[in-house]
Protein backbone atom coordinates (compact mmCIF):
# COMPACT_ATOMS: atom_id res chain seq x y z
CA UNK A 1 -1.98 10.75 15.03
CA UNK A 2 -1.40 8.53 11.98
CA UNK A 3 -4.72 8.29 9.58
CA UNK A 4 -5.77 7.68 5.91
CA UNK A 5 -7.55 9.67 3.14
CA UNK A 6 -8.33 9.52 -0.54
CA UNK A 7 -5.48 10.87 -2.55
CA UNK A 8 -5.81 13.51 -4.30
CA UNK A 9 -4.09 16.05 -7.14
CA UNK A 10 -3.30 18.43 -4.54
CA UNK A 11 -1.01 15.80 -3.23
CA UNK A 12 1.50 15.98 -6.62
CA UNK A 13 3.83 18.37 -5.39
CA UNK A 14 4.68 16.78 -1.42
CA UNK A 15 4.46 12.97 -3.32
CA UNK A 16 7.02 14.11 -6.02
CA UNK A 17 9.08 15.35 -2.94
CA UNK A 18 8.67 12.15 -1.24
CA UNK A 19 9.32 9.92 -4.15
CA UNK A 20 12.49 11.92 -4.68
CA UNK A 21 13.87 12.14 -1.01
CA UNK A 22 13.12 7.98 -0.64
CA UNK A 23 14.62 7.01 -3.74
CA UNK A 24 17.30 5.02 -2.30
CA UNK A 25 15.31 3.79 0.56
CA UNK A 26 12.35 2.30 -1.79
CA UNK A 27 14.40 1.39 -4.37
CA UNK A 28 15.11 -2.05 -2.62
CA UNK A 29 11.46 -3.08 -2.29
CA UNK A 30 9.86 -1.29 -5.51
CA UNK A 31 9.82 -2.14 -9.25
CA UNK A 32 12.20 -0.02 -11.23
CA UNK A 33 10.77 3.25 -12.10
CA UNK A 34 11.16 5.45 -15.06
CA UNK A 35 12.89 8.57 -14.26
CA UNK A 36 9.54 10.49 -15.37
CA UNK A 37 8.35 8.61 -11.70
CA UNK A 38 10.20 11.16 -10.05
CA UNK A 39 8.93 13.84 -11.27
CA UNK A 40 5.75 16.23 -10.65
CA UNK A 41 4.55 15.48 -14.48
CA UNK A 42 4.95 11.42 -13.39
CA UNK A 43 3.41 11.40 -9.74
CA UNK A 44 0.62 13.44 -11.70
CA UNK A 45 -0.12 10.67 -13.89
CA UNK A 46 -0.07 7.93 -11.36
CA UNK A 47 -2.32 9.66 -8.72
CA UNK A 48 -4.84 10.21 -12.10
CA UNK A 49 -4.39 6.67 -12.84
CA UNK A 50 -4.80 5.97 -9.02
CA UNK A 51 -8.17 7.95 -9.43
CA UNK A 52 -9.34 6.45 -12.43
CA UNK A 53 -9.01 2.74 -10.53
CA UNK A 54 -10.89 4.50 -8.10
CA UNK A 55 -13.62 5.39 -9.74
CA UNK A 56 -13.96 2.07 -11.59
CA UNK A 57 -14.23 0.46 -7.81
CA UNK A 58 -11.41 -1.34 -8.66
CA UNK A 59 -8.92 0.48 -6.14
CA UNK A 60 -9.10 2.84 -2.85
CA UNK A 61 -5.81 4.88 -3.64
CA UNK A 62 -5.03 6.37 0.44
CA UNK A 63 -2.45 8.46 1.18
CA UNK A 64 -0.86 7.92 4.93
CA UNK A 65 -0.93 11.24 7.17
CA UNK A 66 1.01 11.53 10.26
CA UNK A 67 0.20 14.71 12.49
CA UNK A 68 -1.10 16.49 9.63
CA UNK A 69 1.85 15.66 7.14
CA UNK A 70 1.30 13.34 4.41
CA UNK A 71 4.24 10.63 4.83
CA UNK A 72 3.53 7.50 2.28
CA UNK A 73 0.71 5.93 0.37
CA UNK A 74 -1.37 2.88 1.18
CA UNK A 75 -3.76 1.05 -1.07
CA UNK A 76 -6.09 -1.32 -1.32
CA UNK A 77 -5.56 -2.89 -4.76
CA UNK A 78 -7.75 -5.45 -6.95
CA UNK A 79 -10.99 -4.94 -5.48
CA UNK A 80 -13.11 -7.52 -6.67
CA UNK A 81 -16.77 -8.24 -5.77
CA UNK A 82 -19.37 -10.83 -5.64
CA UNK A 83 -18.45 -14.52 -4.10
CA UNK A 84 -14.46 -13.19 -3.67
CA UNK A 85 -15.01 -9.76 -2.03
CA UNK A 86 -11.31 -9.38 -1.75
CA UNK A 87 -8.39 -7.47 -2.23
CA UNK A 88 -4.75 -6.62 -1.73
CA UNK A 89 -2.91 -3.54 0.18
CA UNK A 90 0.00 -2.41 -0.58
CA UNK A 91 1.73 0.48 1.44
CA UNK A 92 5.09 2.83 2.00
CA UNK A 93 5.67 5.32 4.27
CA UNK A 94 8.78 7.74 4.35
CA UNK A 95 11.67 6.52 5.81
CA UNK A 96 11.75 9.27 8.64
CA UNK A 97 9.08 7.61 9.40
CA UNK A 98 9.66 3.61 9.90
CA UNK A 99 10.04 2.40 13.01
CA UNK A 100 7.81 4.48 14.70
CA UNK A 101 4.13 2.58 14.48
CA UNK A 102 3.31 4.76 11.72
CA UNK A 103 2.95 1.97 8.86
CA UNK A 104 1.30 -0.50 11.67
CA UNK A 105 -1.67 2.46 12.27
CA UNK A 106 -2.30 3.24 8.45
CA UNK A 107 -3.19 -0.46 7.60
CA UNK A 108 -5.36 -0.27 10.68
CA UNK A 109 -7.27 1.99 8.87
CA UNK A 110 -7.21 0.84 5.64
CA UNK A 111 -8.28 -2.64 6.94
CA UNK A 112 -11.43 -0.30 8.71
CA UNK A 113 -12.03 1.04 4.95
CA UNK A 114 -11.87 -2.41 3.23
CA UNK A 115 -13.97 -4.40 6.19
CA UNK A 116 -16.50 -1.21 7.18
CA UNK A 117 -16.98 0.50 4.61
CA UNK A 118 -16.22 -1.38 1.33
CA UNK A 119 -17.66 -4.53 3.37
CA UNK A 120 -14.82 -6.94 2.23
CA UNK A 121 -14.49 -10.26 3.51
CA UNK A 122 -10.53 -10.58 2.74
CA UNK A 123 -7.49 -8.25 2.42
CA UNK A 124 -4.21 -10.09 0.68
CA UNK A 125 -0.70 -8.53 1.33
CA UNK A 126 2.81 -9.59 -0.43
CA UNK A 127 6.11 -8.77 1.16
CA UNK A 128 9.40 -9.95 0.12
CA UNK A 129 11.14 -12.46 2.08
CA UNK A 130 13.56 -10.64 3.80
CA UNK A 131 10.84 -7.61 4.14
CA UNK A 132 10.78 -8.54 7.89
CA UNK A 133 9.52 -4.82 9.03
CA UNK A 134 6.60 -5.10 6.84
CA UNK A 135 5.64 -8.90 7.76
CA UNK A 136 5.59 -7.59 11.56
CA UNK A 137 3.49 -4.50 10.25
CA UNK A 138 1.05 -6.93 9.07
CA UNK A 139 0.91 -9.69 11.73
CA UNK A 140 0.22 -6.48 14.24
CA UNK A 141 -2.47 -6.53 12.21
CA UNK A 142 -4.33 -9.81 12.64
CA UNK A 143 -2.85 -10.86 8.71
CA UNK A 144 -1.48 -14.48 8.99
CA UNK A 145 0.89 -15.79 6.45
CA UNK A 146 -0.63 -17.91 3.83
CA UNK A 147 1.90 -19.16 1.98
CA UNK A 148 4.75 -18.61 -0.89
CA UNK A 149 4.64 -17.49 -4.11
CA UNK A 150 8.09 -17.79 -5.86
CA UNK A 151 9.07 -15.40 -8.60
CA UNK A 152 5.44 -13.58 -7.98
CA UNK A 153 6.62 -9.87 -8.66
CA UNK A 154 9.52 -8.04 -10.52
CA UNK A 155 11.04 -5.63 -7.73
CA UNK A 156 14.52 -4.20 -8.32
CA UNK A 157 14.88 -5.36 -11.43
CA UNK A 158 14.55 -9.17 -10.70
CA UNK A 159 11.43 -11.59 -10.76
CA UNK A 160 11.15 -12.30 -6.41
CA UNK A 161 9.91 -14.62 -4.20
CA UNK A 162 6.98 -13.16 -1.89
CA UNK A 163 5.25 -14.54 1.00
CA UNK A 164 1.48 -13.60 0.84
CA UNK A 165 -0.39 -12.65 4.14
CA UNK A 166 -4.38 -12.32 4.38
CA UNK A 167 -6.83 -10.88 6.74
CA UNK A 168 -10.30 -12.21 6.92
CA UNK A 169 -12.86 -10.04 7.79
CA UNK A 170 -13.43 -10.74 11.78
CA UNK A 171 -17.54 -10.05 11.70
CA UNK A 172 -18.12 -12.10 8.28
CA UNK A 173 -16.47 -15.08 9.81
């Protein structure tokens, strides 16, 4: 059973393993890291950060679980209120781990977080062109593709194009 929680600092030591085991796997759809990013000292910081964004109500920093094993992050990033009440998710999960529905369940929940409980009326995702996995993650979802945004994020080194997906929430249509 795939679900989503909170992350937390007791969740530096199996994230630093992650990180570390799906270097090469990530490394084609993340920014470049520092080599501190690998380490238990640099997945300290960013869960802290993660936390602080948190508590600000600007994030909701999840980690995915699948049967009781945490397996990738997912997050809703951005949160803004008032007239926008919107966001935008971003996720991973390990690659022992794609192709098996586990990605597809975690934004199910994280889209039950943002519309339920955060009561937000729209969730934004990017993915990069040829991110086809992920774009079929998200249109399981209900997200329809918006449009592109050319050079919109620096991933592997190099300023890509992205296309951008969004969910509207379905009861504050």
């Amino acid at each position: 059973m795939v679900a989503t929680r909170l992350v937390s600092v007791d969740d530096v030591a199996v994230l630093t393993d992650l990180a570390v085991r799906n270097r090469d796997f990530l490394a084609p759809w993340d920014p470049v890291h520092p080599e501190a990013h690998f380490t238990e000292e640099g997945q300290l910081a960013a869960v802290l950060a993660a936390l602080a964004r948190h508590h600000d109500g600007t994030a909701m920093p999840h980690v995915v679980v699948d049967d009781g094993q945490l397996v990738g992050r997912i997050t809703l990033n951005g949160i803004v209120r008032g007239p926008f009440l919107s966001c935008s998710v971003g996720y991973w999960v390990s690659e022992d781990r794609t192709r098996r529905g586990v990605a597809t369940a975690a934004v199910a929940a994280i889209l039950r977080v943002a519309f339920e409980d955060l009561g937000l009326h729209r969730v934004q995702a990017e993915t990069l062109l040829h991110n086809v996995g992920s774009q079929e993650v998200l249109r399981r979802n209900g997200f329809q593709s918006i449009g592109l945004a050319p050079a919109y994020l620096r991933i592997a080194g190099e300023w890509q194009d992205h296309l951008l997906f969004q969910r509207v929430n379905p009861t504050a249509v």
